[in-house]
Protein backbone atom coordinates (compact mmCIF):
# COMPACT_ATOMS: atom_id res chain seq x y z
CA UNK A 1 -6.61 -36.22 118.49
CA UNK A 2 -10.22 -35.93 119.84
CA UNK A 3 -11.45 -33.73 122.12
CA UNK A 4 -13.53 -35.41 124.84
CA UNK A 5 -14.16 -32.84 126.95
CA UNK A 6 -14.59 -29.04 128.10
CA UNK A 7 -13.16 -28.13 131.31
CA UNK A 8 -12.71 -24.53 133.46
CA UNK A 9 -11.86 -25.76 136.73
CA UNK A 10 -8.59 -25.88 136.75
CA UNK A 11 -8.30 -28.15 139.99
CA UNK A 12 -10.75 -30.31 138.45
CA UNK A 13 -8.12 -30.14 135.70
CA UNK A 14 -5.31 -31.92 137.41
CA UNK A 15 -7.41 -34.44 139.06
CA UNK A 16 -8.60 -35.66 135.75
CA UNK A 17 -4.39 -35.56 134.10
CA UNK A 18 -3.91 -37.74 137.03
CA UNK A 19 -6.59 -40.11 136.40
CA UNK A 20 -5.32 -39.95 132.64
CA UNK A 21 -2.11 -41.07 134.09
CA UNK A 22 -2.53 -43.74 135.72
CA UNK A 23 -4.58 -45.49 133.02
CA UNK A 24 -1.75 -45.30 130.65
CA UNK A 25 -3.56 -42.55 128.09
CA UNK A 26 -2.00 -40.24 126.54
CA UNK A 27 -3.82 -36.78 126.73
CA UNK A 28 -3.48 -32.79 125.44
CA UNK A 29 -4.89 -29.95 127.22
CA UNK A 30 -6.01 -27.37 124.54
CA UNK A 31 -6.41 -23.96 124.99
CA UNK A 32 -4.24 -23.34 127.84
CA UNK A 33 -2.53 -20.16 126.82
CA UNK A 34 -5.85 -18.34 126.28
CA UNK A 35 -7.62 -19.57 129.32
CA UNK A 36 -4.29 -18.09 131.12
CA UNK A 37 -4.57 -14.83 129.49
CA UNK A 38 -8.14 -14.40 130.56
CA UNK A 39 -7.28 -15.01 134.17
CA UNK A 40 -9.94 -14.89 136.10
CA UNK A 41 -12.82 -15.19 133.57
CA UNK A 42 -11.29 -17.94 131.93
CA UNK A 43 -14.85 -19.46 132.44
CA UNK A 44 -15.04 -16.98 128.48
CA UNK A 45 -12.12 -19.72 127.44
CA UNK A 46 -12.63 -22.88 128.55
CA UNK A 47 -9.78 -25.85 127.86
CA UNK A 48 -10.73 -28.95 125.89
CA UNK A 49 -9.28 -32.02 126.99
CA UNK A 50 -8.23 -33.94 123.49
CA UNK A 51 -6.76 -38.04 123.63
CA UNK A 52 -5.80 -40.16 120.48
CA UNK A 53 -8.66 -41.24 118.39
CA UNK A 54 -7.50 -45.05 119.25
CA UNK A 55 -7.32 -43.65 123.14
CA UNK A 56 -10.88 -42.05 123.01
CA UNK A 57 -13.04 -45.02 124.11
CA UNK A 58 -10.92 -45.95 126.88
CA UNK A 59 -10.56 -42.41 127.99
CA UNK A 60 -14.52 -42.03 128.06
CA UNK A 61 -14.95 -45.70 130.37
CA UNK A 62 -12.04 -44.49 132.65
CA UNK A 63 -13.43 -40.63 133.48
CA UNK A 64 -16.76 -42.61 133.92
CA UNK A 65 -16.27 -45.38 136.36
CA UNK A 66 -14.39 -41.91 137.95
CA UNK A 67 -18.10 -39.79 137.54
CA UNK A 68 -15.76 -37.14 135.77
CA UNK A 69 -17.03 -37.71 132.45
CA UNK A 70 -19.29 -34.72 132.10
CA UNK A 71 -17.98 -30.99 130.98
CA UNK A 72 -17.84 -27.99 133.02
């Protein structure tokens, strides 16, 4: 797995899981539990958005053409 990205918003969050998903790639949100913990400054613990290696190129063109390919 690679992480491709650093993410805090978590609306921003499920928009990209849906993009994700409808392109057919696999995906793992890392961090999760921590950022939860924090609550309210989980901007101290962002969540890094990981794909397969193989996945990671298309994963990069698909958040792009979407202008979400850019961390938080």
């Amino acid at each position: 797995m690679k992480d491709i990205l650093t993410l805090i918003d978590p609306v921003r969050i499920t928009f990209i899981e849906a993009i994700l998903k409808d392109a057919g790639i696999s995906y793992s949100i890392r961090d999760t539990h921590m950022a939860d913990l924090l609550g309210p400054a989980n901007g101290l613990f962002p969540r890094r958005l990981a794909v397969a290696d193989d996945d990671a190129m298309q994963a990069e063109r698909v958040l792009r053409q979407a202008g979400q390919f850019h961390d938080d």
